[in-house]
Protein backbone atom coordinates (compact mmCIF):
# COMPACT_ATOMS: atom_id res chain seq x y z
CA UNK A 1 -2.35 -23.16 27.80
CA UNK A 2 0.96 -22.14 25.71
CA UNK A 3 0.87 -18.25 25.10
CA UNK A 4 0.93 -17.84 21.39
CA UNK A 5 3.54 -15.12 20.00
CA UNK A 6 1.34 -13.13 17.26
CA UNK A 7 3.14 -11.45 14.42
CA UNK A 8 2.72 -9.43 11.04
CA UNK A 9 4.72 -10.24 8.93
CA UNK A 10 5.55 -8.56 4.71
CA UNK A 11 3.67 -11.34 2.53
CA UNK A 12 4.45 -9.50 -1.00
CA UNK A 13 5.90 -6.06 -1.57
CA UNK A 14 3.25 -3.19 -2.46
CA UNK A 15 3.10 -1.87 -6.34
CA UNK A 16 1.56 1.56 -5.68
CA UNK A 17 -0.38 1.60 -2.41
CA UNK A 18 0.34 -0.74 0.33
CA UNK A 19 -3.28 -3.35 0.51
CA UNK A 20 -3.88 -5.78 3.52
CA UNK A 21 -2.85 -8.57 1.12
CA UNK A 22 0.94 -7.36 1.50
CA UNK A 23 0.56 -8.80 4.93
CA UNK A 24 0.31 -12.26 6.56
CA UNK A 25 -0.50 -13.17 10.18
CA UNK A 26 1.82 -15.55 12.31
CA UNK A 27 1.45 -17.20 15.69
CA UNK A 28 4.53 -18.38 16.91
CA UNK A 29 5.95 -19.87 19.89
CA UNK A 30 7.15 -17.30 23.02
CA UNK A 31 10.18 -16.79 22.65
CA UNK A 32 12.69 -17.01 25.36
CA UNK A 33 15.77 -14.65 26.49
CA UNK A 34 18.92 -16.08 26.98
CA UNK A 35 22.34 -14.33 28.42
CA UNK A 36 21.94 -10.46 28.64
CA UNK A 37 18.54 -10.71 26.82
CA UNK A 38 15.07 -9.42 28.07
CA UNK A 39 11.87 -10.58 27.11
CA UNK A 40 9.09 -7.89 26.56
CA UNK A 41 5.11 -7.81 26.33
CA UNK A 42 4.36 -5.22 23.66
CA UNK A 43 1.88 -2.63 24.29
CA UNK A 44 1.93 -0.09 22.16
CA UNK A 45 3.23 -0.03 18.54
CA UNK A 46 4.21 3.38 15.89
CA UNK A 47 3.02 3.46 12.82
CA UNK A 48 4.72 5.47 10.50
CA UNK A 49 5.07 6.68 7.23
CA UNK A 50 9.18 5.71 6.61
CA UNK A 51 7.13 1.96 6.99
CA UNK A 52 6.00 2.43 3.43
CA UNK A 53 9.75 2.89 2.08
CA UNK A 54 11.11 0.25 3.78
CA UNK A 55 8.31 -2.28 2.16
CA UNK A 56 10.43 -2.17 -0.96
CA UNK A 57 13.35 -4.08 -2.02
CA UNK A 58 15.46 -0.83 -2.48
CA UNK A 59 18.28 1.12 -1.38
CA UNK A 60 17.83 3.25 1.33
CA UNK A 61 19.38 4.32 4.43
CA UNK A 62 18.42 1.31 6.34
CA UNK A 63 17.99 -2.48 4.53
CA UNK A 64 14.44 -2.96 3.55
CA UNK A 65 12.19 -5.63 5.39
CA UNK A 66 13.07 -9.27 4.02
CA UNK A 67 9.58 -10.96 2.50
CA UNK A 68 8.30 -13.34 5.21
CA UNK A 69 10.05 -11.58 8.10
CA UNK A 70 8.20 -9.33 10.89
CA UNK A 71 6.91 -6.11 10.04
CA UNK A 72 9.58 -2.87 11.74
CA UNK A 73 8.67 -0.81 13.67
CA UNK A 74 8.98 0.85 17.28
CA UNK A 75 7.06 -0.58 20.64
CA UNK A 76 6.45 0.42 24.25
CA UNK A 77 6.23 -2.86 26.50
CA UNK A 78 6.67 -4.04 29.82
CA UNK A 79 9.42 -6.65 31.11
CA UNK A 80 8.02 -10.30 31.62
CA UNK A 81 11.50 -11.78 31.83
CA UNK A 82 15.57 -10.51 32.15
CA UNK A 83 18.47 -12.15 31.42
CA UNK A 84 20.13 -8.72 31.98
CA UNK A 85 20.98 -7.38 35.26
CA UNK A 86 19.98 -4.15 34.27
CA UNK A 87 16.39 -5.02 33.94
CA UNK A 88 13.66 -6.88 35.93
CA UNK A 89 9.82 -7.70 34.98
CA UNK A 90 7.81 -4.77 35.45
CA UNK A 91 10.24 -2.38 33.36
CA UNK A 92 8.77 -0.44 31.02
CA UNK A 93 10.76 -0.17 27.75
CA UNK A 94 11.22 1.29 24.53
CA UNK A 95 11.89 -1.02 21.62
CA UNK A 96 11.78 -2.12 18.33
CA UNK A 97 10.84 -5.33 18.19
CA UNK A 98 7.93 -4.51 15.64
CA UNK A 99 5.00 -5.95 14.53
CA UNK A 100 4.12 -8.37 17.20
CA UNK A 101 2.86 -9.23 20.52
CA UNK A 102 5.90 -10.53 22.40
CA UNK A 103 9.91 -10.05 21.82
CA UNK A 104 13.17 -10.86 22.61
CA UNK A 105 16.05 -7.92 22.37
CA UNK A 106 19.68 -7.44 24.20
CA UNK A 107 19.09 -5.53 27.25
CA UNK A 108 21.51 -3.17 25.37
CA UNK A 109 19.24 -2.51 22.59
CA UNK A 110 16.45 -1.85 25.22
CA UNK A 111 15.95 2.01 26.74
CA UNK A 112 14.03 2.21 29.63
CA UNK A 113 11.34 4.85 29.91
CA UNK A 114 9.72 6.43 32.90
CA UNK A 115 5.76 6.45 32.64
CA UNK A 116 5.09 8.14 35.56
CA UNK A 117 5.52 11.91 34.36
CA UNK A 118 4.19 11.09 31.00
CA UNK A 119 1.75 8.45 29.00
CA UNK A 120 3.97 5.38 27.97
CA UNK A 121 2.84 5.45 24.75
CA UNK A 122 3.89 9.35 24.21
CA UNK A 123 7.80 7.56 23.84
CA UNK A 124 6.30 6.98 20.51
CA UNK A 125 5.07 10.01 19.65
CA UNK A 126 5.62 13.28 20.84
CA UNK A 127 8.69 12.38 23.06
CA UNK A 128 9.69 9.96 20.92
CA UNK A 129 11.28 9.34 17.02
CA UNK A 130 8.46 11.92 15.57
CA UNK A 131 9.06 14.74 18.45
CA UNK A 132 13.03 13.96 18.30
CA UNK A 133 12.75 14.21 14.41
CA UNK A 134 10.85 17.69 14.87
CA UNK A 135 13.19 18.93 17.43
CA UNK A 136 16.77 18.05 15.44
CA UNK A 137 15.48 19.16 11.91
CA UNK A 138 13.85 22.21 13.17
CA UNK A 139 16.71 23.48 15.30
CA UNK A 140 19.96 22.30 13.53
CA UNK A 141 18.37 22.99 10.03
CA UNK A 142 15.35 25.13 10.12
CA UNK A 143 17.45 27.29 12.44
CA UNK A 144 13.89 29.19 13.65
CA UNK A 145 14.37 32.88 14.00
CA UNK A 146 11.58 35.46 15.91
CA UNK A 147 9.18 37.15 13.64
CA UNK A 148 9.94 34.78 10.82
CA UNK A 149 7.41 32.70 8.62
CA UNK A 150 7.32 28.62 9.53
CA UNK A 151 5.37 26.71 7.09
CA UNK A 152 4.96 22.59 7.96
CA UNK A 153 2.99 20.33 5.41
CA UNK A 154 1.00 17.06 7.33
CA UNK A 155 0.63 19.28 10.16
CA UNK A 156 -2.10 17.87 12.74
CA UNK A 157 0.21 14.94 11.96
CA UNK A 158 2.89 13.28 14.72
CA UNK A 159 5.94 15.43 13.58
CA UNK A 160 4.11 18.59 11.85
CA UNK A 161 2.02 19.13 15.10
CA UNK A 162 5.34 19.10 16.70
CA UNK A 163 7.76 21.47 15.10
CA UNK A 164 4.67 24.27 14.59
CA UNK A 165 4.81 24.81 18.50
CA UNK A 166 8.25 24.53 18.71
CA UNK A 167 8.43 27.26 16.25
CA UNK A 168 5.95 29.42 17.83
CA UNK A 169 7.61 28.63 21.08
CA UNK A 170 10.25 29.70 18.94
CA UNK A 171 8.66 33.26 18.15
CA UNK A 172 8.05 32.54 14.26
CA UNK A 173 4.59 33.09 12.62
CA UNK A 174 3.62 29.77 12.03
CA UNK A 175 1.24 28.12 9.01
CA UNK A 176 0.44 24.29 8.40
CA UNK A 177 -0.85 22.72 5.47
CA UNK A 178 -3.24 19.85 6.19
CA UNK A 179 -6.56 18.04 4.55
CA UNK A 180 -9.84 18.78 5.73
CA UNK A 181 -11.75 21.41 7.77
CA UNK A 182 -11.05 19.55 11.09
CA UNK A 183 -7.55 18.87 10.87
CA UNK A 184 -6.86 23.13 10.07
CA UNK A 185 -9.16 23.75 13.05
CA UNK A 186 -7.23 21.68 15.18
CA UNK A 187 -3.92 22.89 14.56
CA UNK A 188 -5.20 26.74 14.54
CA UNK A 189 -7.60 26.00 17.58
CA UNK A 190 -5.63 23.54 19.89
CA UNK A 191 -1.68 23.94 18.71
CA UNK A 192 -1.69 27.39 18.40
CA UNK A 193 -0.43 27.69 14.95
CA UNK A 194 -1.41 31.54 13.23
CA UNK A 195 -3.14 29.89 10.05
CA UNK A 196 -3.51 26.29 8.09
CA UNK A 197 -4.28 25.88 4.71
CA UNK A 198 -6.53 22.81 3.16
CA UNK A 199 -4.98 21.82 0.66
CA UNK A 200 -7.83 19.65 -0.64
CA UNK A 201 -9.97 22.99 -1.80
CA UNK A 202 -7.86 23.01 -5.27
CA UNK A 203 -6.44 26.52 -4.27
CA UNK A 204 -3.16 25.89 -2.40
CA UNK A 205 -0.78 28.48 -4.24
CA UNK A 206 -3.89 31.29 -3.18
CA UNK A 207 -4.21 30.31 -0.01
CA UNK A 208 -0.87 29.56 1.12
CA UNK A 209 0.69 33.34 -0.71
CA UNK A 210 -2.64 34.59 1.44
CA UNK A 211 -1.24 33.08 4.55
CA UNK A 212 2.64 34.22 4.12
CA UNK A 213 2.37 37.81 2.98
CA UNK A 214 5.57 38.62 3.99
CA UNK A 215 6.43 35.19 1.93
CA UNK A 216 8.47 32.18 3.89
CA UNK A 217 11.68 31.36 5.47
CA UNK A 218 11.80 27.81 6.57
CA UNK A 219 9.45 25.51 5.37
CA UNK A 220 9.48 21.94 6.73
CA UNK A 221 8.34 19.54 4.30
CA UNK A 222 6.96 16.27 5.18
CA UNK A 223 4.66 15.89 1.93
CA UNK A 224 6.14 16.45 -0.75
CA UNK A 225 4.82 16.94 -4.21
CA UNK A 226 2.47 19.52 -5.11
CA UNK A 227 2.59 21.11 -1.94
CA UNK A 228 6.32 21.29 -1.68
CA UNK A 229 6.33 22.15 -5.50
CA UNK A 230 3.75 24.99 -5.14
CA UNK A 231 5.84 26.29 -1.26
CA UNK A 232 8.76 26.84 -3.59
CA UNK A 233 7.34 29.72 -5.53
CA UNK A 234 6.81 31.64 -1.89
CA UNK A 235 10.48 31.17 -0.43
CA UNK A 236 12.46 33.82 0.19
CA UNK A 237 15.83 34.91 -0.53
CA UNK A 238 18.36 32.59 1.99
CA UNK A 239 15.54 30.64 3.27
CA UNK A 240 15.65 26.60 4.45
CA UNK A 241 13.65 24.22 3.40
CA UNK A 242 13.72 20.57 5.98
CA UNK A 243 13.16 17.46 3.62
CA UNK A 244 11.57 15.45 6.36
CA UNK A 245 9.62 12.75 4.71
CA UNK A 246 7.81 13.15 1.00
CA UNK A 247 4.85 10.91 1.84
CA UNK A 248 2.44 12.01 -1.35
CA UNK A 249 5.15 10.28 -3.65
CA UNK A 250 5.77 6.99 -1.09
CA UNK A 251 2.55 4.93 -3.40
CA UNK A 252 3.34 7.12 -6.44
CA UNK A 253 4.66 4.52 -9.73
CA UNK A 254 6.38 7.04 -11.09
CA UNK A 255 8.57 10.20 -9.71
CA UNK A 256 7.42 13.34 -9.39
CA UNK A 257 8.02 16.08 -11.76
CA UNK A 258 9.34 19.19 -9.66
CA UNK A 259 8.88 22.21 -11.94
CA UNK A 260 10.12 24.85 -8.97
CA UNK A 261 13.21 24.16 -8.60
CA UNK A 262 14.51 27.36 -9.84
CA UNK A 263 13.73 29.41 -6.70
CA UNK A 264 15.98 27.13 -4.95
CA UNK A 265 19.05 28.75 -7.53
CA UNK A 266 17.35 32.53 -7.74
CA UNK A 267 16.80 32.71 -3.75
CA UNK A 268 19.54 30.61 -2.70
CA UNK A 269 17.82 28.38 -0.67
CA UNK A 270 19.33 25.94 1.81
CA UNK A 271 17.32 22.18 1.39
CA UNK A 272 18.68 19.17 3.45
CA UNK A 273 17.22 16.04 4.05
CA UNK A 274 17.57 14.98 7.18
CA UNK A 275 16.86 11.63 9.03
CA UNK A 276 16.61 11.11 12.90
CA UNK A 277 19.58 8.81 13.23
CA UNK A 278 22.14 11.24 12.58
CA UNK A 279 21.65 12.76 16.12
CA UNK A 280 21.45 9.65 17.72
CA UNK A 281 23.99 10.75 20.34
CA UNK A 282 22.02 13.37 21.26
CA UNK A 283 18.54 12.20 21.77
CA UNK A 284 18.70 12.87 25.43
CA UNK A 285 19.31 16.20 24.68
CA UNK A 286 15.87 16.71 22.93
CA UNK A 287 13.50 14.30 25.04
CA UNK A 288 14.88 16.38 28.10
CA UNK A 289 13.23 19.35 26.73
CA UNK A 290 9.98 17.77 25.25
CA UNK A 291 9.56 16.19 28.20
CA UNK A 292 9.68 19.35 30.35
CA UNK A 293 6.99 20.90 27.76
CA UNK A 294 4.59 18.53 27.87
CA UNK A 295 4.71 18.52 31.47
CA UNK A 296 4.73 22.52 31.74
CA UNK A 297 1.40 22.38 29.24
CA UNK A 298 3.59 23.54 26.50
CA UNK A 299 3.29 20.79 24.06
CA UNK A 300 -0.01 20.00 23.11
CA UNK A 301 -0.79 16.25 21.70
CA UNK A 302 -3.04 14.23 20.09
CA UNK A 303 -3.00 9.95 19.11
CA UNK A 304 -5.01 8.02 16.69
CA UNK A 305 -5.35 5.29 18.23
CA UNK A 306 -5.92 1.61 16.45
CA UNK A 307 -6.92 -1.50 18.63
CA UNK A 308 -5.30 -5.06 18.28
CA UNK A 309 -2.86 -6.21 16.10
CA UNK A 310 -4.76 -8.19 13.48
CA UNK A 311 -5.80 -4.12 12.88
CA UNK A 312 -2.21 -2.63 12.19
CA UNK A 313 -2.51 -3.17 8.43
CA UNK A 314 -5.66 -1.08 8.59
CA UNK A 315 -3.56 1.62 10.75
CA UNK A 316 -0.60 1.93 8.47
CA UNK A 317 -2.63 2.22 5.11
CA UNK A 318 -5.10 4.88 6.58
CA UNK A 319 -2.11 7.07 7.71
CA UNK A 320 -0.73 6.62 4.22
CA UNK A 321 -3.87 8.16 3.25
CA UNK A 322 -3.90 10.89 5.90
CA UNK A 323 -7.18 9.90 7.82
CA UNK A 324 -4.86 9.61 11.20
CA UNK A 325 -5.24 12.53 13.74
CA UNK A 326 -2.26 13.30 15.25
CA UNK A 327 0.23 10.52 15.90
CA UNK A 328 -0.83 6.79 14.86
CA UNK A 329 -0.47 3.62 17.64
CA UNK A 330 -1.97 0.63 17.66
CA UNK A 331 -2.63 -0.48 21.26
CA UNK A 332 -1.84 -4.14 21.23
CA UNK A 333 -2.72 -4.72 25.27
C-alpha cells in the first residue's frame, strides 16, 4: 500500500479568530530526497502563538503563509531516508517542515538532537524556540538583577513558565499573570514563582500593585493589552519591559488603545521587542544551559499535549484562547 503524505494546509485567512474552516486537509504522495536531502517522519509538532500572525497576508518579519500551502511550524522526527552523508535513518531531528506527517529538507537545514538526556519533544519546548526565546530576552534585555521584581504575563505558558525560573534562578522576586485558579497554582506550586495573579477576577491593577509592593523592574510581556496596559502604571523608574509576543490583540479587528504610555516617558523605561532569530548564532549557547537545568531538576516543565494531525486546528485555536497548560504539541506518531 502507498504511504499517504498528510498535510494542513491555510484554506482562507482568519478575520478575527482563527476557525477550523481556515484549514483544509491534504494527502499527498511521499515525497522523496534527492542530493544532500533527508527525508523525515514527523513526530511531534509546536504550536504556537506567532502561527496566528503569520495567517495574514501582512508584513512582518518573516513572509506570511501563501493560501493553499502547508501550515509552518517546527517538528521533531526521525530519519527514514538520507541523501546527506551527515545523516542516516534512525536520526532524530529538529525541523520545520510544518504541518504534516512526512518531509523533505536539506540535510543543512536539519539539526540533529540527542533524545537520550532529554524527551525529544522538549526541542520544542523548553529547550527549544520558547526556552531559547525566554533565555535571550530575559538575559540580553530583561538584564535580571537579585532582589528585583520579575513580572511575566501567559505564565504557566511555554515561554512565561520559562523565564519565571530563570529569574528566580536569577535571584529576582518573581510574579506571573495567568487565567484561572489552576494555572496560578501551578506556577506558585510547581515553578516556584513568589505570587500569580488571575487576571480573569476583574481586579488586575489590585492584585498585581498587591503582589509588587516594592513596584516592578522588568516585566516580560507576552500578552499584551490590558495586562501590559494596566503593568505600566507599576514600573519603576529605569525599568525594562520585553515585548515578547502580544497574543490578546493577535484575533483583535481593531488595535488596541494603550492609555499608559506615559510611564514609559516619566520612568524612563527601556521596551524592546525582541524576536528569537536575532540570536540565531548563539542558540547553542542557551540550549547548553537549559539543557543542564532540566537535567539538574532545575527547570521544571509541563506539555499540552494534542493527538493526530487532523486535531492541530483544534490545538492552535485553544492556545489562542489560553486553555493550553504549559507548552502545546501535537503528537503526530
Amino acid at each position: 500500500m502507498t504511504i499517504q503524505n498528510r498535510q494542513v494546509v491555510l484554506a482562507s485567512r482568519p478575520h478575527g479568530a482563527v476557525t477550523e474552516d481556515n484549514f483544509r486537509f491534504v494527502d499527498a504522495p511521499l515525497p522523496a530526497p534527492v542530493a544532500d536531502e533527508v527525508l523525515v517522519k514527523n513526530e511531534w509538532l509546536s504550536l504556537d502563538p506567532y502561527m496566528r500572525g503569520r495567517m495574514n497576508d501582512v508584513k512582518s518579519y518573516v513572509p506570511p503563509v501563501q493560501l493553499g500551502a502547508v501550515m509552518v511550524g517546527q517538528t521533531v522526527g526521525t530519519v527514514v531516508e538520507s541523501r546527506d552523508p551527515r545523516f542516516k535513518p534512525g536520526d532524530c531531528v529538529l525541523t520545520s517542515m510544518g504541518w504534516q506527517l512526512y518531509g523533505v529538507a536539506k540535510g543543512s537545514e536539519v539539526t540533529p538532537i540527542d533524545a537520550t538526556r532529554i524527551p525529544a519533544s522538549y526541542y520544542l519546548g523548553i529547550v527549544g524556540m520558547p526556552g531559547i526565546t525566554a533565555w535571550f530576552g530575559l538575559n540580553e534585555i530583561g538584564q535580571p538583577k537579585a532582589g528585583e521584581t520579575l513580572i511575566v504575563s501567559a505564565a504557566s505558558g511555554a515561554v512565561g513558565s520559562v523565564v519565571g525560573q530563570l529569574a528566580k534562578i536569577a535571584g529576582c522576586r518573581v510574579v506571573g499573570i495567568a487565567g484561572g485558579k489552576a494555572k496560578c497554582d501551578y506556577v506558585v506550586q510547581e515553578l516556584g514563582f513568589d505570587a500569580c495573579v488571575d487576571y480573569r477576577l476583574g481586579r488586575l491593577f489590585d492584585d498585581l500593585s498587591a503582589a509588587c509592593p516594592a513596584g516592578i523592574d522588568v516585566c516580560f510581556e507576552n500578552v499584551g493589552g490590558e495586562i501590559l496596559d494596566t503593568t505600566l502604571r507599576l514600573m519603576n523608574r529605569y525599568s525594562r519591559v520585553v515585548v515578547c509576543g502580544l497574543i490578546a490583540e493577535y484575533n483583535a479587528t481593531q488595535p488596541y488603545g494603550y492609555k499608559r504610555l506615559r510611564s514609559v516617558l516619566v520612568n524612563r523605561i527601556r521596551m524592546q521587542g525582541m524576536i528569537v532569530f536575532d540570536w540565531k548564532d548563539r542558540y547553542a549557547e542557551a540550549i547548553d544551559v537549559l539543557v543542564r537545568y532540566v537535567v539538574d531538576g532545575k527547570l521544571k516543565y509541563r506539555e499540552s499535549i494534542v493527538v493526530g494531525i487532523d486535531n492541530a486546528p483544534r490545538g492552535l485555536i485553544g492556545l489562542l484562547n489560553g486553555e493550553n497548560f504549559g507548552k502545546q504539541v501535537v503528537r503526530l506518531a
